[in-house]
Protein backbone atom coordinates (compact mmCIF):
# COMPACT_ATOMS: atom_id res chain seq x y z
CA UNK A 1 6.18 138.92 -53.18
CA UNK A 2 9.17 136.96 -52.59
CA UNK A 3 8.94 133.36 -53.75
CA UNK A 4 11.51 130.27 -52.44
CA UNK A 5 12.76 127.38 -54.28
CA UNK A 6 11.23 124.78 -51.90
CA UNK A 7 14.14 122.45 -52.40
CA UNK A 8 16.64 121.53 -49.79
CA UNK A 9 19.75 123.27 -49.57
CA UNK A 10 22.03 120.18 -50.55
CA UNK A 11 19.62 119.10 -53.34
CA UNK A 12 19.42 123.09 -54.97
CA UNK A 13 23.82 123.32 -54.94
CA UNK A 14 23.87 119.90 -56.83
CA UNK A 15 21.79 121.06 -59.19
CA UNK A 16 22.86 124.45 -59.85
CA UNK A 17 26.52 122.75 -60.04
CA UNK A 18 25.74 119.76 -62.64
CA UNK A 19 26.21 117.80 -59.81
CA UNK A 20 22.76 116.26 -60.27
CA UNK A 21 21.72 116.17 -63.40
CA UNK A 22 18.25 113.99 -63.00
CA UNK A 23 16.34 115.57 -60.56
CA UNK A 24 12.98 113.46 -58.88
CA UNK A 25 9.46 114.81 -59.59
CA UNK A 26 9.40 116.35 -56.34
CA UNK A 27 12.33 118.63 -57.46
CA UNK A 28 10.99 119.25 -60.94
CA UNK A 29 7.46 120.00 -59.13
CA UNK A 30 9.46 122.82 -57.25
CA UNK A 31 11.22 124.19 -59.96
CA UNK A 32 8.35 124.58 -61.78
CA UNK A 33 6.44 126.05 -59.10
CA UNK A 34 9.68 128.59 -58.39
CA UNK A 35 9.36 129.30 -61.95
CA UNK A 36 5.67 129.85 -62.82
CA UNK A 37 5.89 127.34 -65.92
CA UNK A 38 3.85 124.01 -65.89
CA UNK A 39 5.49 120.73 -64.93
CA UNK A 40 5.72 120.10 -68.02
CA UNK A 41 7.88 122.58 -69.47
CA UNK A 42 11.00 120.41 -68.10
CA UNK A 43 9.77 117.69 -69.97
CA UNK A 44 7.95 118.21 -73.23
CA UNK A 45 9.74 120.19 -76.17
CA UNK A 46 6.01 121.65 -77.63
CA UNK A 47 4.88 122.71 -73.52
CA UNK A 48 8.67 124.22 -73.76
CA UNK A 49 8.51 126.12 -77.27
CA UNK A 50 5.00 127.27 -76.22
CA UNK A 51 6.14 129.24 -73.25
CA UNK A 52 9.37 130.27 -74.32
CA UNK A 53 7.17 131.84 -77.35
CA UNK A 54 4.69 133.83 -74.68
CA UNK A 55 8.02 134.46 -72.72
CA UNK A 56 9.69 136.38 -76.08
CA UNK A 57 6.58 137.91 -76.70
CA UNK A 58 6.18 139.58 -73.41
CA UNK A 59 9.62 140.90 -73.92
CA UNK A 60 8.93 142.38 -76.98
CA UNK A 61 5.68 143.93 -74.49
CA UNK A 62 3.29 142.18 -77.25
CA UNK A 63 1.52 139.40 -75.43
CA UNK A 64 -2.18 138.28 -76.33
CA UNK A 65 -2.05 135.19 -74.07
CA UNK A 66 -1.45 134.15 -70.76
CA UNK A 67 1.79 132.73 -69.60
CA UNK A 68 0.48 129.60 -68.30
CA UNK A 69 -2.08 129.11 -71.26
CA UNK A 70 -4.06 125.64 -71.26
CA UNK A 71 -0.90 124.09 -69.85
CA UNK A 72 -0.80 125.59 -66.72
């Protein structure tokens, strides 16, 4: 399945180049979607640690919980 970042074009280069460094709720809504992480990842440091934990974890191939979790 092949997913798209449903961003415009203009929007997606300023943000990949630094360009734009606060992007609307719209754009963090996308990103998030893109990404499978809840909205919140981009904006709470415990929503962040907690999936970046699951995310090491199911590198390691040792995961006991879902990615999205009760945040998702």
């Amino acid at each position: 399945m092949k997913h798209h970042l449903k961003l415009p074009t203009g929007c997606k280069q300023q943000l990949a180049t630094g360009k734009r460094e606060n992007p609307g709720i719209n754009a963090v809504r996308a990103l998030a979607d893109f990404f499978g992480v809840p909205i919140g990842y981009f904006a709470d440091d415990t929503v962040t640690e907690e999936i970046n934990a699951q995310l090491r974890a199911i590198t390691r191939g040792c995961s006991s919980s879902p990615l999205r979790g009760a945040h998702g």
